[in-house]
PDB file of N, CA and C in Angstrom:
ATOM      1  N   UNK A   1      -1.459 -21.385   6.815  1.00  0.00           N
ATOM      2  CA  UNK A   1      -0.444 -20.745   5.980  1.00  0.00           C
ATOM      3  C   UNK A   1       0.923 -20.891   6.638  1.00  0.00           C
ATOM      4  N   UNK A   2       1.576 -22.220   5.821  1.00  0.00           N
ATOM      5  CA  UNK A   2       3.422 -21.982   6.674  1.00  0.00           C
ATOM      6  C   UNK A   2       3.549 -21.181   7.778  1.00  0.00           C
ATOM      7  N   UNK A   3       3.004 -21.514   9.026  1.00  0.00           N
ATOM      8  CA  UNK A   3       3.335 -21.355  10.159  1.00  0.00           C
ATOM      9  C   UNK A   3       3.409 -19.506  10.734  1.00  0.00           C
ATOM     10  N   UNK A   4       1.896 -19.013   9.886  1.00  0.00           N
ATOM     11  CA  UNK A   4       1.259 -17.973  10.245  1.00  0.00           C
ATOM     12  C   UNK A   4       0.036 -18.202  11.075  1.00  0.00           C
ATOM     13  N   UNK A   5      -0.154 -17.400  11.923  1.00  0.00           N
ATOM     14  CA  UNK A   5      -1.094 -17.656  12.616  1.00  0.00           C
ATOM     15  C   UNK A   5      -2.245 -16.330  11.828  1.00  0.00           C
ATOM     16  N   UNK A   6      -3.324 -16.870  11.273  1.00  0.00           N
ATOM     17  CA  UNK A   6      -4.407 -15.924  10.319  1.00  0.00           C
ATOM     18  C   UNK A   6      -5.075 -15.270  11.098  1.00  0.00           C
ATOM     19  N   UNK A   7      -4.952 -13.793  11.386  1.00  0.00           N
ATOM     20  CA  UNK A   7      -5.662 -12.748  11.811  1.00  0.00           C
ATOM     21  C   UNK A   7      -7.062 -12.669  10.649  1.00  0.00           C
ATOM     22  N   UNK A   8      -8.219 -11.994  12.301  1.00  0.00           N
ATOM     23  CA  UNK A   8      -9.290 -12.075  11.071  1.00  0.00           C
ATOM     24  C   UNK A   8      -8.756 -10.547  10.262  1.00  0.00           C
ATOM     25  N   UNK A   9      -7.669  -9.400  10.003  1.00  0.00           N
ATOM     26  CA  UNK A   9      -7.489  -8.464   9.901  1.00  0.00           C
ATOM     27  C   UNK A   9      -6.697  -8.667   8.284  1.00  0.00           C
ATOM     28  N   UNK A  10      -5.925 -10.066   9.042  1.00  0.00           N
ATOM     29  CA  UNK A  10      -5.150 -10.532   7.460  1.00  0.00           C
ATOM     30  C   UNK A  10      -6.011 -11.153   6.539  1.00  0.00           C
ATOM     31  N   UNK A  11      -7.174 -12.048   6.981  1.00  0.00           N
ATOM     32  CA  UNK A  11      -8.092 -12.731   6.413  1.00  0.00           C
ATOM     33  C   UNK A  11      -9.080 -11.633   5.990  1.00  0.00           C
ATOM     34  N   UNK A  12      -9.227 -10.324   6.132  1.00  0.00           N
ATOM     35  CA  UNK A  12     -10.236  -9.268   5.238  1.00  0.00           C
ATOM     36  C   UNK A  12      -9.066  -8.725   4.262  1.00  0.00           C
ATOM     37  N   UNK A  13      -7.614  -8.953   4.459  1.00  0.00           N
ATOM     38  CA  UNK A  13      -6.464  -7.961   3.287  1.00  0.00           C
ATOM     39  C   UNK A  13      -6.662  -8.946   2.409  1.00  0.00           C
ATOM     40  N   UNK A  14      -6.396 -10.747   2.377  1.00  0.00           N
ATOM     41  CA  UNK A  14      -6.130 -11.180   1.585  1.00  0.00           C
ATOM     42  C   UNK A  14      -7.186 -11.137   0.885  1.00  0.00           C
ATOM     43  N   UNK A  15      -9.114 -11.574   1.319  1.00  0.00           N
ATOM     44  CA  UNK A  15      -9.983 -11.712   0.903  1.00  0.00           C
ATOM     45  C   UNK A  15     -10.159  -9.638  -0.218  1.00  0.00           C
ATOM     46  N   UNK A  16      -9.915  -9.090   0.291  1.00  0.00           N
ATOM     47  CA  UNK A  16     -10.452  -7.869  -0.774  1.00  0.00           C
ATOM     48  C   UNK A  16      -9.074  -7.745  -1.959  1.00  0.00           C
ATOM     49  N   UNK A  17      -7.659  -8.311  -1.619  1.00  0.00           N
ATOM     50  CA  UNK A  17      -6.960  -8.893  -2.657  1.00  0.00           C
ATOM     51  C   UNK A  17      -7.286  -9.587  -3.606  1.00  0.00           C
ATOM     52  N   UNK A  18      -7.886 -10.278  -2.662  1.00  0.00           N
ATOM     53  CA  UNK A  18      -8.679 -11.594  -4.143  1.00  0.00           C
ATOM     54  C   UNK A  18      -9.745 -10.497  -4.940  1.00  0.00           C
ATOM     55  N   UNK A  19     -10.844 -10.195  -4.417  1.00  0.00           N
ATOM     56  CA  UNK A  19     -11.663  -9.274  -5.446  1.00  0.00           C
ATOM     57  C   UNK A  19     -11.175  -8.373  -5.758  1.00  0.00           C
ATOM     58  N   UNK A  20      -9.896  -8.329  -5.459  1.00  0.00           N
ATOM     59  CA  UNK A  20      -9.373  -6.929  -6.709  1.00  0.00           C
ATOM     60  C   UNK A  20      -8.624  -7.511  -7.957  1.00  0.00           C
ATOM     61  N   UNK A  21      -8.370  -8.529  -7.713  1.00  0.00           N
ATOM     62  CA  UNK A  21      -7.765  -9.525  -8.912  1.00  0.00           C
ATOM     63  C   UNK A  21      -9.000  -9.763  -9.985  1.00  0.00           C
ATOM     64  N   UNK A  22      -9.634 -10.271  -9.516  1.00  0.00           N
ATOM     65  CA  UNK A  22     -11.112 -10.511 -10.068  1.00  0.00           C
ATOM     66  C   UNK A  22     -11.668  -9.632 -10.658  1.00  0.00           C
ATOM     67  N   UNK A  23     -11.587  -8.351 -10.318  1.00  0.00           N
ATOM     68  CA  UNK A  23     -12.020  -7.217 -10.637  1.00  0.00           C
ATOM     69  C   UNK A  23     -11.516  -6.578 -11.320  1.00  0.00           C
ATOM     70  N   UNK A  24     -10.292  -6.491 -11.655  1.00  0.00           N
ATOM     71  CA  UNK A  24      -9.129  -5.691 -12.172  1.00  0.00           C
ATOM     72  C   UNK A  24      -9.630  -6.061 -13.875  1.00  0.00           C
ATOM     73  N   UNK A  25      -8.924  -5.296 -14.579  1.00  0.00           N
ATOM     74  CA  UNK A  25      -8.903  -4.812 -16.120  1.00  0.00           C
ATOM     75  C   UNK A  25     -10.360  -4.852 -16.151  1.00  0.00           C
ATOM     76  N   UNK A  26     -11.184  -3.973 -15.786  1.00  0.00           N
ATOM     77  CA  UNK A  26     -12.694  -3.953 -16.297  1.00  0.00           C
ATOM     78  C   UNK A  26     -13.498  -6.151 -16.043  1.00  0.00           C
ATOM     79  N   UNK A  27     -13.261  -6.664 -15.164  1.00  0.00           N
ATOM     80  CA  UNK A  27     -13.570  -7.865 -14.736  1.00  0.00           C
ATOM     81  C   UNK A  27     -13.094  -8.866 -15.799  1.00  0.00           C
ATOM     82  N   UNK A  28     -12.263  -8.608 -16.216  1.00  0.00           N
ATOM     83  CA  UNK A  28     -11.297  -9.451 -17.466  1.00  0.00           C
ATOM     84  C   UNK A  28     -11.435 -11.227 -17.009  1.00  0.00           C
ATOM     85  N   UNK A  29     -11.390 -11.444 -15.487  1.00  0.00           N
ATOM     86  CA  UNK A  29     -11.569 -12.784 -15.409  1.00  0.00           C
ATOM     87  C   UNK A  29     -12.459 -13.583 -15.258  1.00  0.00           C
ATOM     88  N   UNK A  30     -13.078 -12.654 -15.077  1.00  0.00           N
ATOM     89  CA  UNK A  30     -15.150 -13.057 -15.403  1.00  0.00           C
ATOM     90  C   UNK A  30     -15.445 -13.375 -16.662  1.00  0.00           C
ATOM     91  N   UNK A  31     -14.958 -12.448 -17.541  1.00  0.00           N
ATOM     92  CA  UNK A  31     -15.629 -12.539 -18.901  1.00  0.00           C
ATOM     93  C   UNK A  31     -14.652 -13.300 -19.252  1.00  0.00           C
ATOM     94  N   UNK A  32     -13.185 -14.053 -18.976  1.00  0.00           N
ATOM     95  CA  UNK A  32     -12.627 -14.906 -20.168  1.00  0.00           C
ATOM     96  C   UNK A  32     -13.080 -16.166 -18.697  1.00  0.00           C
ATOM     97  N   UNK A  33     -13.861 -16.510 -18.192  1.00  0.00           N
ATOM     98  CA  UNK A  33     -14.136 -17.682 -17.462  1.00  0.00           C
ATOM     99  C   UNK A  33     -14.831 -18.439 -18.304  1.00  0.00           C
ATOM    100  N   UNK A  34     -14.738 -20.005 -18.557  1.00  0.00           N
ATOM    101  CA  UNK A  34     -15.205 -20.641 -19.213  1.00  0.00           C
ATOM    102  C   UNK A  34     -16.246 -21.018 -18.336  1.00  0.00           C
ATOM    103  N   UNK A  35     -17.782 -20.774 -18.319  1.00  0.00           N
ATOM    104  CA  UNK A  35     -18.469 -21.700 -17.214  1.00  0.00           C
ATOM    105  C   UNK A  35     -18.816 -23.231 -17.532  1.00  0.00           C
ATOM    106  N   UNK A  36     -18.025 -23.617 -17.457  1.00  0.00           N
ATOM    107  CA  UNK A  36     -18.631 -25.546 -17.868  1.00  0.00           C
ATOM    108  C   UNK A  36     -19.402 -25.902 -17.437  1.00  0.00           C
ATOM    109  N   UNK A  37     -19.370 -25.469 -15.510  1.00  0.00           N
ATOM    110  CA  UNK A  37     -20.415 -26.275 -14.521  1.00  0.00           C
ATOM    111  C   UNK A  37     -20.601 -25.104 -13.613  1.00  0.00           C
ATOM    112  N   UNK A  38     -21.275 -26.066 -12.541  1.00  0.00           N
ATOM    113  CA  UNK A  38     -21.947 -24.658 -11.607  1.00  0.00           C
ATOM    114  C   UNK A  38     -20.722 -24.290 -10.365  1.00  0.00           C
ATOM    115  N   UNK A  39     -19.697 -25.051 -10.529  1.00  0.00           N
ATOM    116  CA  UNK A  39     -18.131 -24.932  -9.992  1.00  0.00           C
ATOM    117  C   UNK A  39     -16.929 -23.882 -10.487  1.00  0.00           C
ATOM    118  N   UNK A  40     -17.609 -24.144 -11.557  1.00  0.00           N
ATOM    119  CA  UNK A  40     -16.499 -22.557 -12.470  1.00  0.00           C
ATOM    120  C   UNK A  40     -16.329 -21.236 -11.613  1.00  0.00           C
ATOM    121  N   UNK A  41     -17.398 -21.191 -11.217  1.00  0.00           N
ATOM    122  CA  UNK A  41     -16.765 -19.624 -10.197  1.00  0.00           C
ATOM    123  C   UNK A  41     -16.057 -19.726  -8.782  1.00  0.00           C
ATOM    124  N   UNK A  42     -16.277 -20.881  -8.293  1.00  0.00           N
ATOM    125  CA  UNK A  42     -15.785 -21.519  -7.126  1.00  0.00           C
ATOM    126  C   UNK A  42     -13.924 -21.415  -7.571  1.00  0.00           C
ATOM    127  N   UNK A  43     -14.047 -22.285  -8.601  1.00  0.00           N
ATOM    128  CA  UNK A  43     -12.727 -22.891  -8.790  1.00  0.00           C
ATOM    129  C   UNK A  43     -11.564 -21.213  -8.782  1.00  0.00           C
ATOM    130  N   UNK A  44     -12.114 -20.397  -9.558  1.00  0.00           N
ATOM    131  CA  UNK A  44     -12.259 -19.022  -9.837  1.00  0.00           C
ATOM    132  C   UNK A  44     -11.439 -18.363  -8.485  1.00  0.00           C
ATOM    133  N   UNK A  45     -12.379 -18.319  -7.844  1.00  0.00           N
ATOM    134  CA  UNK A  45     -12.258 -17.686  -6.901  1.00  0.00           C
ATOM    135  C   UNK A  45     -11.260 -18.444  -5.426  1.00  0.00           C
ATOM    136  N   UNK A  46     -11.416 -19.656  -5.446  1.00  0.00           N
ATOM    137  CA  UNK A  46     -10.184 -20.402  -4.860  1.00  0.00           C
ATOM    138  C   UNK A  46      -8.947 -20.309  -5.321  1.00  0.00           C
ATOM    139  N   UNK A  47      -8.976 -20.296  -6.778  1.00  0.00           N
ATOM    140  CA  UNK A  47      -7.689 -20.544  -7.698  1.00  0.00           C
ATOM    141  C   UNK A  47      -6.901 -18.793  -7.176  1.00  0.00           C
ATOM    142  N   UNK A  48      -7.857 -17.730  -7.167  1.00  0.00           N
ATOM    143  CA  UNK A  48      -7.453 -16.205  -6.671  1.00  0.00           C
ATOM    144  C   UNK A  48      -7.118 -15.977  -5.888  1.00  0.00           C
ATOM    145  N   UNK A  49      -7.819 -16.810  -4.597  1.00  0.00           N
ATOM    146  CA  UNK A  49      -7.530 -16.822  -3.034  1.00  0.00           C
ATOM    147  C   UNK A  49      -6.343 -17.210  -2.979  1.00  0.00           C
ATOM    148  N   UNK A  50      -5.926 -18.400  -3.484  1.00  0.00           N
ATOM    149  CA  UNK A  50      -4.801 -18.865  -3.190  1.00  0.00           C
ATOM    150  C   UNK A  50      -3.222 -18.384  -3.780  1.00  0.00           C
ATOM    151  N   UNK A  51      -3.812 -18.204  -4.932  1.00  0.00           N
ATOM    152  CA  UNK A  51      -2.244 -17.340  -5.492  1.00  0.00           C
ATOM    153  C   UNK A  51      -2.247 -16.034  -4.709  1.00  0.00           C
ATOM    154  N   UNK A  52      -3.117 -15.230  -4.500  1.00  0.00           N
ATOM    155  CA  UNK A  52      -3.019 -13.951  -3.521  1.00  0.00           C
ATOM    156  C   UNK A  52      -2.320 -14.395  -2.081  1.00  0.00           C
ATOM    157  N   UNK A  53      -2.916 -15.206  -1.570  1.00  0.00           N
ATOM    158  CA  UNK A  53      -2.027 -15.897   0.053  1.00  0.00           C
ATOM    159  C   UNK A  53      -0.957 -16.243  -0.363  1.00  0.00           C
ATOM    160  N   UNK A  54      -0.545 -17.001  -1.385  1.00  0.00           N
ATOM    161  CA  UNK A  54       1.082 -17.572  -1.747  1.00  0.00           C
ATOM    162  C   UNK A  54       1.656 -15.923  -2.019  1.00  0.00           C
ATOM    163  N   UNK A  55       1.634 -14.929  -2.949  1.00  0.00           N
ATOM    164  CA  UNK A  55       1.929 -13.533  -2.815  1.00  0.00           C
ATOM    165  C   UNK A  55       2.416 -12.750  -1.750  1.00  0.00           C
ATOM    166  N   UNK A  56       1.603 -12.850  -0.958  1.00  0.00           N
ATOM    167  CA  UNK A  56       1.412 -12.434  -0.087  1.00  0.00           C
ATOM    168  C   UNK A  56       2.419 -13.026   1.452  1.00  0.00           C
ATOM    169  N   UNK A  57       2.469 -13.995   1.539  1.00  0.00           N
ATOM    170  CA  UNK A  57       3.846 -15.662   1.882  1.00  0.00           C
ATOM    171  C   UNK A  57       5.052 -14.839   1.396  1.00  0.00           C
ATOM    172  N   UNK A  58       5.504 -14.503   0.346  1.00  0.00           N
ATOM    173  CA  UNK A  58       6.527 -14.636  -0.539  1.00  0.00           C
ATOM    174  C   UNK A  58       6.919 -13.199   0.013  1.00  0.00           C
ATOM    175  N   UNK A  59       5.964 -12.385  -0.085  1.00  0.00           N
ATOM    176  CA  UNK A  59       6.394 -11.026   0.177  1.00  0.00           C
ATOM    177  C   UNK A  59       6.522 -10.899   1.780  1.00  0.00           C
ATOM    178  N   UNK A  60       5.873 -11.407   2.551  1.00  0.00           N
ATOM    179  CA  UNK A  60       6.316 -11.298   3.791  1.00  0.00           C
ATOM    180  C   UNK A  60       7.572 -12.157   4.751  1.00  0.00           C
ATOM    181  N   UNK A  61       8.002 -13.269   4.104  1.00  0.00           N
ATOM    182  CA  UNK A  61       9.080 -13.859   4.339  1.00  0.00           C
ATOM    183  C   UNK A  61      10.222 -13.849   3.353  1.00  0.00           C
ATOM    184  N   UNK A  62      10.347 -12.515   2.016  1.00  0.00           N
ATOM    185  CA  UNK A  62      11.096 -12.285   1.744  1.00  0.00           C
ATOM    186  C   UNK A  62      12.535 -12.129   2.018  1.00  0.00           C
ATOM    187  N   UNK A  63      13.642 -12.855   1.987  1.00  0.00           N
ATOM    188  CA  UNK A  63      14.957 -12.507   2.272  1.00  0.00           C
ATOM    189  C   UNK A  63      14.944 -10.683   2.334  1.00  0.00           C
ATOM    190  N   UNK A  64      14.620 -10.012   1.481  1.00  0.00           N
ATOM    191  CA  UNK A  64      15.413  -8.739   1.116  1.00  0.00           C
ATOM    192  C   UNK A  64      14.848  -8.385   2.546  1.00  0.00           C
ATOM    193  N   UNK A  65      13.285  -8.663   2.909  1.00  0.00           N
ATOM    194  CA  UNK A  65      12.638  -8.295   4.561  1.00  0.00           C
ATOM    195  C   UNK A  65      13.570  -8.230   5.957  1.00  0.00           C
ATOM    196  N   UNK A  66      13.933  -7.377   5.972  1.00  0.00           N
ATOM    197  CA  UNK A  66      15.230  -7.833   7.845  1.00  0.00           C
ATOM    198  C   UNK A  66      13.862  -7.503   8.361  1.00  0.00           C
ATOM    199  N   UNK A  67      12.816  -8.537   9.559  1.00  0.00           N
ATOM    200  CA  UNK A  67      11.972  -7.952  10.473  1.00  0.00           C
ATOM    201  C   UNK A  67      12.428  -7.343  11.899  1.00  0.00           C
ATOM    202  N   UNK A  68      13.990  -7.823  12.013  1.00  0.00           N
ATOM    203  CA  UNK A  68      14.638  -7.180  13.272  1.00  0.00           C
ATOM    204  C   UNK A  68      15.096  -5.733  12.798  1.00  0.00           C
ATOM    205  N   UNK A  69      15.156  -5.510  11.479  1.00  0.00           N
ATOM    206  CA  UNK A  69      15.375  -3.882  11.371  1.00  0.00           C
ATOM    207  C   UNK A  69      14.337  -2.416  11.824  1.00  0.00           C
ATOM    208  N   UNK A  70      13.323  -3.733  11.371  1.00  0.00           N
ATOM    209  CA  UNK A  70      11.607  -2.716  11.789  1.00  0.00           C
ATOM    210  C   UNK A  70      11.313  -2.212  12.623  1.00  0.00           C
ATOM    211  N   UNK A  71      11.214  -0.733  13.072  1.00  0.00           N
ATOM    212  CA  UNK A  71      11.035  -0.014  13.998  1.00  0.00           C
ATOM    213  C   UNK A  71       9.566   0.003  14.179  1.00  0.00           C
ATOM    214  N   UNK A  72       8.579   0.256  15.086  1.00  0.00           N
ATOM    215  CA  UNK A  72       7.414   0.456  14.874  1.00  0.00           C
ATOM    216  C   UNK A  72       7.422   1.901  15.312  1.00  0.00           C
ATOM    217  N   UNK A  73       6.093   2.635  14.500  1.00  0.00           N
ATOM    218  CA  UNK A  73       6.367   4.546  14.623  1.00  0.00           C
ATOM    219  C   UNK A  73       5.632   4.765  15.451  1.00  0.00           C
ATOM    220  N   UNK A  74       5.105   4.169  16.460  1.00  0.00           N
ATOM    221  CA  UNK A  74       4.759   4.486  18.277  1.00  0.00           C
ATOM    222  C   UNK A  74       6.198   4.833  18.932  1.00  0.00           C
ATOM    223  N   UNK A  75       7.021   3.640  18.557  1.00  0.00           N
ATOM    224  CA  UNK A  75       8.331   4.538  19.530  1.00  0.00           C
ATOM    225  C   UNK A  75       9.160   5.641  18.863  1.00  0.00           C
ATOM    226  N   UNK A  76       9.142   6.045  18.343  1.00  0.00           N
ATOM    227  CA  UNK A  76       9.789   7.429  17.545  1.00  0.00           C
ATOM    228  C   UNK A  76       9.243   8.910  18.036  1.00  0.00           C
ATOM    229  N   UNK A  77      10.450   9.748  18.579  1.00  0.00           N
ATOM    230  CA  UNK A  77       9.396  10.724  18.881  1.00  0.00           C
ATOM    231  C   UNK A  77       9.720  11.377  17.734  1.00  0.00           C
ATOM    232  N   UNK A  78       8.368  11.801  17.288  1.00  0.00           N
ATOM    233  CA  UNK A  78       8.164  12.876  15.927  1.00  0.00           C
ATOM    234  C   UNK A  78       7.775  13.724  16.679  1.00  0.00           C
ATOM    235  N   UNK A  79       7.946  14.929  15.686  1.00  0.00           N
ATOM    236  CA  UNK A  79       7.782  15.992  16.056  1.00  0.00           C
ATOM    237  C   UNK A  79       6.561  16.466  14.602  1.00  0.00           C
ATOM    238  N   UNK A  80       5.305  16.840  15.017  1.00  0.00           N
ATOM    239  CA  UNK A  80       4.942  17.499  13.936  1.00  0.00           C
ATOM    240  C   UNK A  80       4.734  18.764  13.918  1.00  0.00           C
ATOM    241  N   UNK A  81       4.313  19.335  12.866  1.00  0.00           N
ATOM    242  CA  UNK A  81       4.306  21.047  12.702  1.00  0.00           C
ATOM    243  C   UNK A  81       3.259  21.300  13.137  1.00  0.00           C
ATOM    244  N   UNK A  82       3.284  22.693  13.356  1.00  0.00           N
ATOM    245  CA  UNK A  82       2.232  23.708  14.004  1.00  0.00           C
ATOM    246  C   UNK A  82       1.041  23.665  13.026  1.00  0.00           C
ATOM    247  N   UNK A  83       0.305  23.961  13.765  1.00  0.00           N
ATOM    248  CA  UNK A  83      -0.915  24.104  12.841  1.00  0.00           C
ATOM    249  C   UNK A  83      -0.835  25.275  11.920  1.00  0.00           C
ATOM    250  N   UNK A  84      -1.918  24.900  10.916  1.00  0.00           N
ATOM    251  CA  UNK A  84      -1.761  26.220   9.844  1.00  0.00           C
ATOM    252  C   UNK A  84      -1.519  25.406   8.432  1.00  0.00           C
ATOM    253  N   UNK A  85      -1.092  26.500   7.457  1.00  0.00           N
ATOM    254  CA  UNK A  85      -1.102  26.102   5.984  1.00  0.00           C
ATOM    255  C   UNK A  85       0.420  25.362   5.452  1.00  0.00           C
ATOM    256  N   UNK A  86       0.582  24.138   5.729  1.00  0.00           N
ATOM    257  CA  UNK A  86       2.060  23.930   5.916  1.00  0.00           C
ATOM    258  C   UNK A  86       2.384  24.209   4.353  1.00  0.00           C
ATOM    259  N   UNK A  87       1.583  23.845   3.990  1.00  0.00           N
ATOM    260  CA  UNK A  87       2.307  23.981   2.435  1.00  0.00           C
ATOM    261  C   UNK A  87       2.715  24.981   1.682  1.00  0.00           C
ATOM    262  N   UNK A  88       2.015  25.843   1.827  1.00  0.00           N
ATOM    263  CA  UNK A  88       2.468  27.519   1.513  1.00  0.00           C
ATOM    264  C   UNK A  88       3.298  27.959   2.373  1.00  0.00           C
ATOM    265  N   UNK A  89       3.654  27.314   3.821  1.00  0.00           N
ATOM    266  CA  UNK A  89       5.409  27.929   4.224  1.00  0.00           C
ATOM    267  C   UNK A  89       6.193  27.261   3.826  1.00  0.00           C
ATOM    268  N   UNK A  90       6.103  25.849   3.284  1.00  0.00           N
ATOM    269  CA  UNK A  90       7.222  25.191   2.836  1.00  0.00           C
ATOM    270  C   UNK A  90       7.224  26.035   1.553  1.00  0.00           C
ATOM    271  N   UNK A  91       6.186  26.258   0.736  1.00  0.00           N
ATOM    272  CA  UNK A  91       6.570  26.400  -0.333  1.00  0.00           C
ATOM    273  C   UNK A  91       7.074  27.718  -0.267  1.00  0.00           C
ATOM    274  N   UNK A  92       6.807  29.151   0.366  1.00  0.00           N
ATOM    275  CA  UNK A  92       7.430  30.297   0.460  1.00  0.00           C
ATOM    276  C   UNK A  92       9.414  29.941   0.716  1.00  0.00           C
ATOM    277  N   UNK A  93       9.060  29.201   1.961  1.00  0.00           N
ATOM    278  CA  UNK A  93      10.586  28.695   2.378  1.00  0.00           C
ATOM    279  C   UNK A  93      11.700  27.890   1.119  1.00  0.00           C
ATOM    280  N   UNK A  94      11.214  27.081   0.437  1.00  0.00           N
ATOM    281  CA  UNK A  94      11.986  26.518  -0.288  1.00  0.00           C
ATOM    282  C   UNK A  94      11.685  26.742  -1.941  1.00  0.00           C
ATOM    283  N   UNK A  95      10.845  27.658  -2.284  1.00  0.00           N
ATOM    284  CA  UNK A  95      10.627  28.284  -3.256  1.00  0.00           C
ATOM    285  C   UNK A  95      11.035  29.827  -3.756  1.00  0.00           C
ATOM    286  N   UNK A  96      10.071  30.602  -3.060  1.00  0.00           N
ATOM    287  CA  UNK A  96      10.401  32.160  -3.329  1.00  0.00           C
ATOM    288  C   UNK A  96      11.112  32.451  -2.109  1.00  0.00           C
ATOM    289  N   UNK A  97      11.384  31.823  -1.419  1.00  0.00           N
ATOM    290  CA  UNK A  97      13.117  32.253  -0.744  1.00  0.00           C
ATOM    291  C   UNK A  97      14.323  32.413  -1.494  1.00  0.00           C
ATOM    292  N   UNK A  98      14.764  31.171  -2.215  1.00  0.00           N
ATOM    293  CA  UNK A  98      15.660  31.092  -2.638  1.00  0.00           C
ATOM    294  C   UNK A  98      16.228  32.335  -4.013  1.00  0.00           C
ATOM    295  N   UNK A  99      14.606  32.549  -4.778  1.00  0.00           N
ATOM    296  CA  UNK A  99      14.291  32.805  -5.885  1.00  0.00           C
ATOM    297  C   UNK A  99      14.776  34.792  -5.489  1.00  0.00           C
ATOM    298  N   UNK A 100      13.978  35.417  -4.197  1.00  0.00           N
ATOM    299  CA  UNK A 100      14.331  36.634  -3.849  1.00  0.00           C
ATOM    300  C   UNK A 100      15.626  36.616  -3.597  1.00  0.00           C
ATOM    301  N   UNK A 101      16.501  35.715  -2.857  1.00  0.00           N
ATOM    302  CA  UNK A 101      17.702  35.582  -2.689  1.00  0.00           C
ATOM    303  C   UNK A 101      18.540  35.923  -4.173  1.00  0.00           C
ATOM    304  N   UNK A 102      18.433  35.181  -5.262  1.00  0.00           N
ATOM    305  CA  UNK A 102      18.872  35.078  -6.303  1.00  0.00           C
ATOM    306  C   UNK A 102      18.765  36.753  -7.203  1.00  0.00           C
ATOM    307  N   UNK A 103      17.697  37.184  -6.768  1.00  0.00           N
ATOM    308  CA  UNK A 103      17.320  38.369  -7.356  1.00  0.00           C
ATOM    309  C   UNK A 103      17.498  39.491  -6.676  1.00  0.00           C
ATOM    310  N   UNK A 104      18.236  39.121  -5.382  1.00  0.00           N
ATOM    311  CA  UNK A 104      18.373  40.646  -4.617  1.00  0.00           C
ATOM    312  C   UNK A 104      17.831  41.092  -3.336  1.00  0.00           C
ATOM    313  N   UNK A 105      16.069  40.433  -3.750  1.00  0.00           N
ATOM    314  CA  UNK A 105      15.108  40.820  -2.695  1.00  0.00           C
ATOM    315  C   UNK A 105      15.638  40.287  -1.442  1.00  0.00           C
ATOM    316  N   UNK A 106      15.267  41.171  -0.145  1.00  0.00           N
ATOM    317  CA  UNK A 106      15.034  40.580   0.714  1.00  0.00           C
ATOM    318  C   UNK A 106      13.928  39.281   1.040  1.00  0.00           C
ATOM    319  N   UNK A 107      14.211  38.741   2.036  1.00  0.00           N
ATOM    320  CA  UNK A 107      13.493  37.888   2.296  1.00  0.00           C
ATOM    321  C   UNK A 107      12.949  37.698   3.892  1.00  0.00           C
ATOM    322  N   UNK A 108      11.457  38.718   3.818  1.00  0.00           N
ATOM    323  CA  UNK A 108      11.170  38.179   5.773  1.00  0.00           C
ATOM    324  C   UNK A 108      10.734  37.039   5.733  1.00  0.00           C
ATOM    325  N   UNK A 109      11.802  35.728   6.256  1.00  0.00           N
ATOM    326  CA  UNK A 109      11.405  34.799   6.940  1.00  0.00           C
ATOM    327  C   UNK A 109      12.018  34.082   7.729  1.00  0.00           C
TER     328      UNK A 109
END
């Protein structure tokens, strides 16, 4: 592939790409396959492989792509939240905070 070197990691993305093409609209390309010969599913399935890898080409050497912009998120220090129910303090915090605010109530938080 134009001067990729094929991981076996990229070679299982592109290969379950292809059977999702194949697979997609209820197996739409199965059932409009003409079988002429005992090659029809071959051709099928090469013809999938390969437009999925060209896809796949296109999107990764995209102009709009800067790869010198790409940070990888090992070096970032994040910070994550405490354990517990995050979603019910966000949602107290940026929900019925604002809402008691608006109405008067205090608000312990």
């Amino acid at each position: 592939m134009a001067g990729v070197s094929p991981t076996a990691g990229l070679l299982e993305d592109l290969f379950q790409e292809s059977l999702a093409r194949i697979l997609a609209k209820d197996i739409r390309a199965l059932h409009e396959l003409e079988w002429l010969n005992e090659g029809s599913l071959r051709g099928l399935l090469q013809s999938t492989a390969a437009t999925a890898s060209q896809d796949w080409l296109r999107k990764e050497f995209s102009e709009k792509r800067d790869r010198n912009k790409e940070e990888p998120l090992s070096g970032l220090d994040l910070v994550l939240p405490a354990a517990g129910n995050l979603s019910s303090t966000l949602e107290q915090k940026n929900f019925v905070g604002p809402a008691r605010e608006v109405s008067g109530e205090s608000y312990p938080g």
